[in-house]
C-alpha atoms as a PDB file:
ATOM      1  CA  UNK A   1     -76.104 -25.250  33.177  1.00  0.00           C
ATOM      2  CA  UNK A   2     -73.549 -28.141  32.794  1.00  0.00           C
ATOM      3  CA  UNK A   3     -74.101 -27.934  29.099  1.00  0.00           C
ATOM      4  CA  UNK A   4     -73.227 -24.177  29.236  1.00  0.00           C
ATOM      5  CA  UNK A   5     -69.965 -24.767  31.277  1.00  0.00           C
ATOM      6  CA  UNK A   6     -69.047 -28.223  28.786  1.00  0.00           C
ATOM      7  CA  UNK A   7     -69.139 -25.695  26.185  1.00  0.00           C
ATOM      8  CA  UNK A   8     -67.058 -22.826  27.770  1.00  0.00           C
ATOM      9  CA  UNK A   9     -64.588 -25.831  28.837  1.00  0.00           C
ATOM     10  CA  UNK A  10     -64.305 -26.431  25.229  1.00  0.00           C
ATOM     11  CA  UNK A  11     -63.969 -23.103  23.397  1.00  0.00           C
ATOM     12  CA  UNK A  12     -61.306 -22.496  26.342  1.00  0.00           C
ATOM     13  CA  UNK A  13     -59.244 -26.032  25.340  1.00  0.00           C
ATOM     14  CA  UNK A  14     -59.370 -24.595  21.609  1.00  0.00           C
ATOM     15  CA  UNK A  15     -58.195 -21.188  22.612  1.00  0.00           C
ATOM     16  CA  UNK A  16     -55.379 -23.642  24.139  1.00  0.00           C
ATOM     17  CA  UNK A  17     -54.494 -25.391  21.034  1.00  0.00           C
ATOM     18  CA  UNK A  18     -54.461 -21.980  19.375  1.00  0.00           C
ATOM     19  CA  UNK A  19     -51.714 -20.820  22.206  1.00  0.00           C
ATOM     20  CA  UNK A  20     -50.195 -24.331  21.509  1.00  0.00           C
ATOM     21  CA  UNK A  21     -50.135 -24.324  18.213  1.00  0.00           C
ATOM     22  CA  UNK A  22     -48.296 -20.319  17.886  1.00  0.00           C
ATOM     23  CA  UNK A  23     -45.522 -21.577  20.985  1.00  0.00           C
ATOM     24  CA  UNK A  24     -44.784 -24.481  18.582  1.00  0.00           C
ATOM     25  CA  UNK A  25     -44.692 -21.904  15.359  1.00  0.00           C
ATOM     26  CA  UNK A  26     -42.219 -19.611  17.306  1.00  0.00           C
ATOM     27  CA  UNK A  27     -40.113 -22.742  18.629  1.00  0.00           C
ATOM     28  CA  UNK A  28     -39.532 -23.736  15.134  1.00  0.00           C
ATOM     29  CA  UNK A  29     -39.208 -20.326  13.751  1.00  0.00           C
ATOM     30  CA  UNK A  30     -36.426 -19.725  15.952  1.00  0.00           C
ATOM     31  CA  UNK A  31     -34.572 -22.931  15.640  1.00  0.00           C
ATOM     32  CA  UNK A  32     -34.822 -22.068  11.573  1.00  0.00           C
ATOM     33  CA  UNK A  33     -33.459 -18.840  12.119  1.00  0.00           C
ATOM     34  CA  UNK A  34     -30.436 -19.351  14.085  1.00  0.00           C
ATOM     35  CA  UNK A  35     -29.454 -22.838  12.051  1.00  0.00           C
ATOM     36  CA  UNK A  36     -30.173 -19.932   8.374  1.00  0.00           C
ATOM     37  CA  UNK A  37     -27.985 -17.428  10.451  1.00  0.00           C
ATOM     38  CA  UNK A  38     -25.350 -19.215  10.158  1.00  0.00           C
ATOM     39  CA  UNK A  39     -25.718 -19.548   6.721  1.00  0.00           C
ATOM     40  CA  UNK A  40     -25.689 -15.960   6.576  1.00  0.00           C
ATOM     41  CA  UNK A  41     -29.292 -16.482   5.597  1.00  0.00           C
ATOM     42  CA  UNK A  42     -31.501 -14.942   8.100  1.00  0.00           C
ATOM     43  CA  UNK A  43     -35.617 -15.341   8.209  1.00  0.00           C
ATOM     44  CA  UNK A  44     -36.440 -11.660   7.530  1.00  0.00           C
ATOM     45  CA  UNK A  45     -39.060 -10.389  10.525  1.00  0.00           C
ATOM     46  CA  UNK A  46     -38.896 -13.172  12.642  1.00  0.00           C
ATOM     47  CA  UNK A  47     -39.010 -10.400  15.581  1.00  0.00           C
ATOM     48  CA  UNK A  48     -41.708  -9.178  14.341  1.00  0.00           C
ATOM     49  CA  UNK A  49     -43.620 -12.406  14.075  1.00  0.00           C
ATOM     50  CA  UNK A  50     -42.279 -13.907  17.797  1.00  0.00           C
ATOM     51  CA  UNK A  51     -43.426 -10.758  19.073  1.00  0.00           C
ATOM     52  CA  UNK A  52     -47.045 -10.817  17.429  1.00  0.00           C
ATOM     53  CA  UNK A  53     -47.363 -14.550  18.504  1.00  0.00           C
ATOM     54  CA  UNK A  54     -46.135 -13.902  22.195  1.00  0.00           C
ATOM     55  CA  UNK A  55     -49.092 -12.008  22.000  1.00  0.00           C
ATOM     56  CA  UNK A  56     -51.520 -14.687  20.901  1.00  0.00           C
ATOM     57  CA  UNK A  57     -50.150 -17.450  22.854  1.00  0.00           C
ATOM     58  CA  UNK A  58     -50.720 -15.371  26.203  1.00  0.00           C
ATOM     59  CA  UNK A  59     -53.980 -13.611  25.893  1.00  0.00           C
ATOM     60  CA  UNK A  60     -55.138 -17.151  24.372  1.00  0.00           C
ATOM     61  CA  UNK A  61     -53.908 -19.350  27.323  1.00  0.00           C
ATOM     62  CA  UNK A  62     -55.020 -16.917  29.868  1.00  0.00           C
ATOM     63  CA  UNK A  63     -59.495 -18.715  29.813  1.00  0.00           C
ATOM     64  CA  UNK A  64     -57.752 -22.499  29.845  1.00  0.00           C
ATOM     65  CA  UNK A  65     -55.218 -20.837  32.672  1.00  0.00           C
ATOM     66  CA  UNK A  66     -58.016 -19.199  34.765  1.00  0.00           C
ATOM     67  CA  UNK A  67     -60.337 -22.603  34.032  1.00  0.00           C
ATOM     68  CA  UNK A  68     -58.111 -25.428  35.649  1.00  0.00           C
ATOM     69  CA  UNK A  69     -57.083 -22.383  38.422  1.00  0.00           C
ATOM     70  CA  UNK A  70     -53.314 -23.036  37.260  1.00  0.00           C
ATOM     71  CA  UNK A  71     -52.471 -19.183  38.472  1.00  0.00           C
ATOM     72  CA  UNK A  72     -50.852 -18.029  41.823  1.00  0.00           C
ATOM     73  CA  UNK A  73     -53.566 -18.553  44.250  1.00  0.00           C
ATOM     74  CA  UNK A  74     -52.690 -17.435  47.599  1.00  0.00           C
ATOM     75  CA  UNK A  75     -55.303 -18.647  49.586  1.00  0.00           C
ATOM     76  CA  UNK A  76     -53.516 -19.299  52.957  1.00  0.00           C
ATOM     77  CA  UNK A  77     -55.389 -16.371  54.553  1.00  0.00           C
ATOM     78  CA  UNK A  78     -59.107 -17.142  53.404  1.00  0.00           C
ATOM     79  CA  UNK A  79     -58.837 -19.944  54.418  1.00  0.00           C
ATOM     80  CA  UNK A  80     -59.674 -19.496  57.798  1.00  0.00           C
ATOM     81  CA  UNK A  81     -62.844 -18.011  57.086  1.00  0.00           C
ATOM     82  CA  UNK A  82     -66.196 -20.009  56.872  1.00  0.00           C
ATOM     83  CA  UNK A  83     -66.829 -22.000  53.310  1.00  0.00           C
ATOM     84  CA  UNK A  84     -69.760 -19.162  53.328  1.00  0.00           C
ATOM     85  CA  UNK A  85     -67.087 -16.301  53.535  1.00  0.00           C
ATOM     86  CA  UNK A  86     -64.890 -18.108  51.078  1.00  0.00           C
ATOM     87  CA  UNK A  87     -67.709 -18.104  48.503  1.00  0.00           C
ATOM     88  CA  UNK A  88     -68.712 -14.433  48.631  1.00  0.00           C
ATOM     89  CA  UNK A  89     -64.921 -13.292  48.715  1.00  0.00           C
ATOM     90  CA  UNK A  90     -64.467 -15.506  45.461  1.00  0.00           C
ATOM     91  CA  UNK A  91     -67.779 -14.055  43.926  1.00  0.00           C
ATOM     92  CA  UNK A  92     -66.610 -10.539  44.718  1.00  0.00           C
ATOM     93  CA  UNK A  93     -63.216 -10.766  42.957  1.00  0.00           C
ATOM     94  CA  UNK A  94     -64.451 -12.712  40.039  1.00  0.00           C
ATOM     95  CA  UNK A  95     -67.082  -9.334  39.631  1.00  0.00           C
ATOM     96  CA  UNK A  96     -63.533  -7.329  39.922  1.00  0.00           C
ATOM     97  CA  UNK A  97     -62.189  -9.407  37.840  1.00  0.00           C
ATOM     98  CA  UNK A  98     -64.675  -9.525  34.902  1.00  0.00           C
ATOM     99  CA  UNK A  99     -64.760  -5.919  34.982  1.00  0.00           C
ATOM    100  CA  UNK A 100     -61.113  -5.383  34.951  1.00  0.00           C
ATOM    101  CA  UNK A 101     -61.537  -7.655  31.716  1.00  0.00           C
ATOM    102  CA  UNK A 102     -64.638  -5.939  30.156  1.00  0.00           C
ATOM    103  CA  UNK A 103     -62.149  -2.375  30.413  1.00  0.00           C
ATOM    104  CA  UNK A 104     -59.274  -4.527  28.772  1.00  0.00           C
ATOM    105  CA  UNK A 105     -61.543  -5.727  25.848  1.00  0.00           C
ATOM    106  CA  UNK A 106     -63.203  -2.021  25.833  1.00  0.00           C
ATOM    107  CA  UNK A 107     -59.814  -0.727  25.629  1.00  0.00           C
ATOM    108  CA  UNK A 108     -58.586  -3.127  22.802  1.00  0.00           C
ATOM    109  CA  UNK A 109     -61.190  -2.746  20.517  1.00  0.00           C
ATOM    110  CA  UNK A 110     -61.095   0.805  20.250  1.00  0.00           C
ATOM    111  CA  UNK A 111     -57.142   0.538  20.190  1.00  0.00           C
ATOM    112  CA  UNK A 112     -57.832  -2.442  17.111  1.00  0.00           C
ATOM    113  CA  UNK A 113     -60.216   0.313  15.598  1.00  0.00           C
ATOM    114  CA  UNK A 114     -57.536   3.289  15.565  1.00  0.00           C
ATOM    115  CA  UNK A 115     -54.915   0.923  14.157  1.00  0.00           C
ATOM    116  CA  UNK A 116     -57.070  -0.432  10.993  1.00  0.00           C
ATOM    117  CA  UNK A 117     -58.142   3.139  10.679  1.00  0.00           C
ATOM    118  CA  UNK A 118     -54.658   4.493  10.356  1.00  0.00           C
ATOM    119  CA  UNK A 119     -53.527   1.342   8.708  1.00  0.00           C
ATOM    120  CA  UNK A 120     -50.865   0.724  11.186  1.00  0.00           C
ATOM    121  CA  UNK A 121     -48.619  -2.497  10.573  1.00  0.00           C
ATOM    122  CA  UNK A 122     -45.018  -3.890  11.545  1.00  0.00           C
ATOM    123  CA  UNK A 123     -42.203  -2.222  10.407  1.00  0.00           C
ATOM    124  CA  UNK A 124     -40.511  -5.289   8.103  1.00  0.00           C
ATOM    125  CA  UNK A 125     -43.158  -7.674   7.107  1.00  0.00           C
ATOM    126  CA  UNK A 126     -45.426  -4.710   7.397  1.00  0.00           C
ATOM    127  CA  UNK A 127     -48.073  -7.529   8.806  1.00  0.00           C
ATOM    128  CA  UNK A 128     -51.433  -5.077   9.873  1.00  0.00           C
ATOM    129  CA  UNK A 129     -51.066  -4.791  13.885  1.00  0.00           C
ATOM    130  CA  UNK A 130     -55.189  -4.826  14.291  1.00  0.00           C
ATOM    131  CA  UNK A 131     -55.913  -8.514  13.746  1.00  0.00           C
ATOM    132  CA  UNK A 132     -54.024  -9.602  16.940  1.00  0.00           C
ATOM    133  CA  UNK A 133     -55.528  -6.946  18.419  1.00  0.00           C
ATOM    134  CA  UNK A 134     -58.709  -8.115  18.081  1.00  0.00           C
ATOM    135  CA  UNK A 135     -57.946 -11.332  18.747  1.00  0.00           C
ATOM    136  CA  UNK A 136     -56.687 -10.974  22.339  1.00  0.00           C
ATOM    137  CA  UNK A 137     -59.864  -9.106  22.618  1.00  0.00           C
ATOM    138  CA  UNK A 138     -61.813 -12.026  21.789  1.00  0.00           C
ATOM    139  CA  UNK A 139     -59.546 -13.389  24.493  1.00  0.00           C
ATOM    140  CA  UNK A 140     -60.493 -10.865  27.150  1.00  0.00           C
ATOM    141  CA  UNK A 141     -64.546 -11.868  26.649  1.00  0.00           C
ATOM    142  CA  UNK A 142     -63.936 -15.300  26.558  1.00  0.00           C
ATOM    143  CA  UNK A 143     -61.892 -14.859  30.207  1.00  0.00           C
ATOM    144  CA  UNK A 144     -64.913 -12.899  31.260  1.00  0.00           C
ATOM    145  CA  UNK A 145     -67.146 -15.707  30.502  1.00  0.00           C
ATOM    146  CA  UNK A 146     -64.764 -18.350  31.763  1.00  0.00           C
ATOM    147  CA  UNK A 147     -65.359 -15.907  35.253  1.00  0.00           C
ATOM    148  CA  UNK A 148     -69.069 -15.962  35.040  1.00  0.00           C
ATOM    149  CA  UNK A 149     -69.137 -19.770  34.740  1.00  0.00           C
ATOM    150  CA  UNK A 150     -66.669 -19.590  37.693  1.00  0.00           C
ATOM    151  CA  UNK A 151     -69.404 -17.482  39.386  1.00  0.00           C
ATOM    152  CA  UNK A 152     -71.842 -20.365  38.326  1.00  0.00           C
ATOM    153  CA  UNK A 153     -69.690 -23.129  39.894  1.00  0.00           C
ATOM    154  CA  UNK A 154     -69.122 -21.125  42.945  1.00  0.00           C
ATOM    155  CA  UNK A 155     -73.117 -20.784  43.078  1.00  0.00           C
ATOM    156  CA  UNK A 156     -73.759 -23.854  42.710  1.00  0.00           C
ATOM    157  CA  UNK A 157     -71.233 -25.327  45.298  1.00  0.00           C
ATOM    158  CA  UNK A 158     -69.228 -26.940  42.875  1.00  0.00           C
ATOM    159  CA  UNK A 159     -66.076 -24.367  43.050  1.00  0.00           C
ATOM    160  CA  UNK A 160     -63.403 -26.039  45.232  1.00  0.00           C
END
């Protein structure tokens, strides 16, 4: 099992870098853009692409994010309940949660699907919308695995 969750650790650090790696791209690509404005030499789409890589760098940070537990976690009212009680409350919203995500990625794909079909891209750069799409839904299942290995941990006694 640990070699299951060292793995799921690791795609979920990647998925980080790839987050990383876009916030730096849009960083620069800003910085470029206002120093060219001046210029009266714009970056054409630059929207377009800070809005497709807002995208990636959330759905992609949200498995490392759920992983080290560095969301809001209100947990000043469970904890009064038994270590027991704790456990089966996190179990049951980690089930919610995995099938809020499963709906998401459902959701997505078919939404990915209808935009290759109609050949749907940006307006400017005319970039094809469905790739990102189907990358945050590759996001989605990763999250719900990140969840079952939370489920695992939580099992085990190893969730704190």
């Amino acid at each position: 099992m640990q070699v299951m969750l060292g793995i799921v650790q690791r795609l979920s650090k990647f998925m980080q870098v790839i987050a990383g790696a876009a916030l730096t791209f849009i960083m620069l690509l800003t910085v470029a853009d206002v120093v060219l404005r001046t210029f009266k030499k714009p970056i054409v789409g630059t929207y377009e692409i800070v809005s497709l890589s807002g995208a990636v760098i959330i759905g992609f940070a949200i498995p490392i994010t759920s992983w080290l537990r560095g969301h809001i976690f209100v947990d000043f009212f469970i904890n009064w309940f038994s270590k027991k009680t704790v456990a089966v409350i996190n179990i049951i919203t980690r089930c919610v949660c995995i099938t809020l995500f499963i709906l998401i990625a459902w959701n997505m794909f078919k939404m990915g699907f209808d935009l290759y079909k109609s050949g749907e891209v940006t307006q400017t750069l005319r970039f094809p919308f469905y790739p990102i799409v189907y990358g945050l839904v590759i996001c989605c299942v990763m999250q719900c695995i990140v969840l079952i290995c939370d489920i695992v941990k939580v099992i085990g006694g190893e969730y704190e």
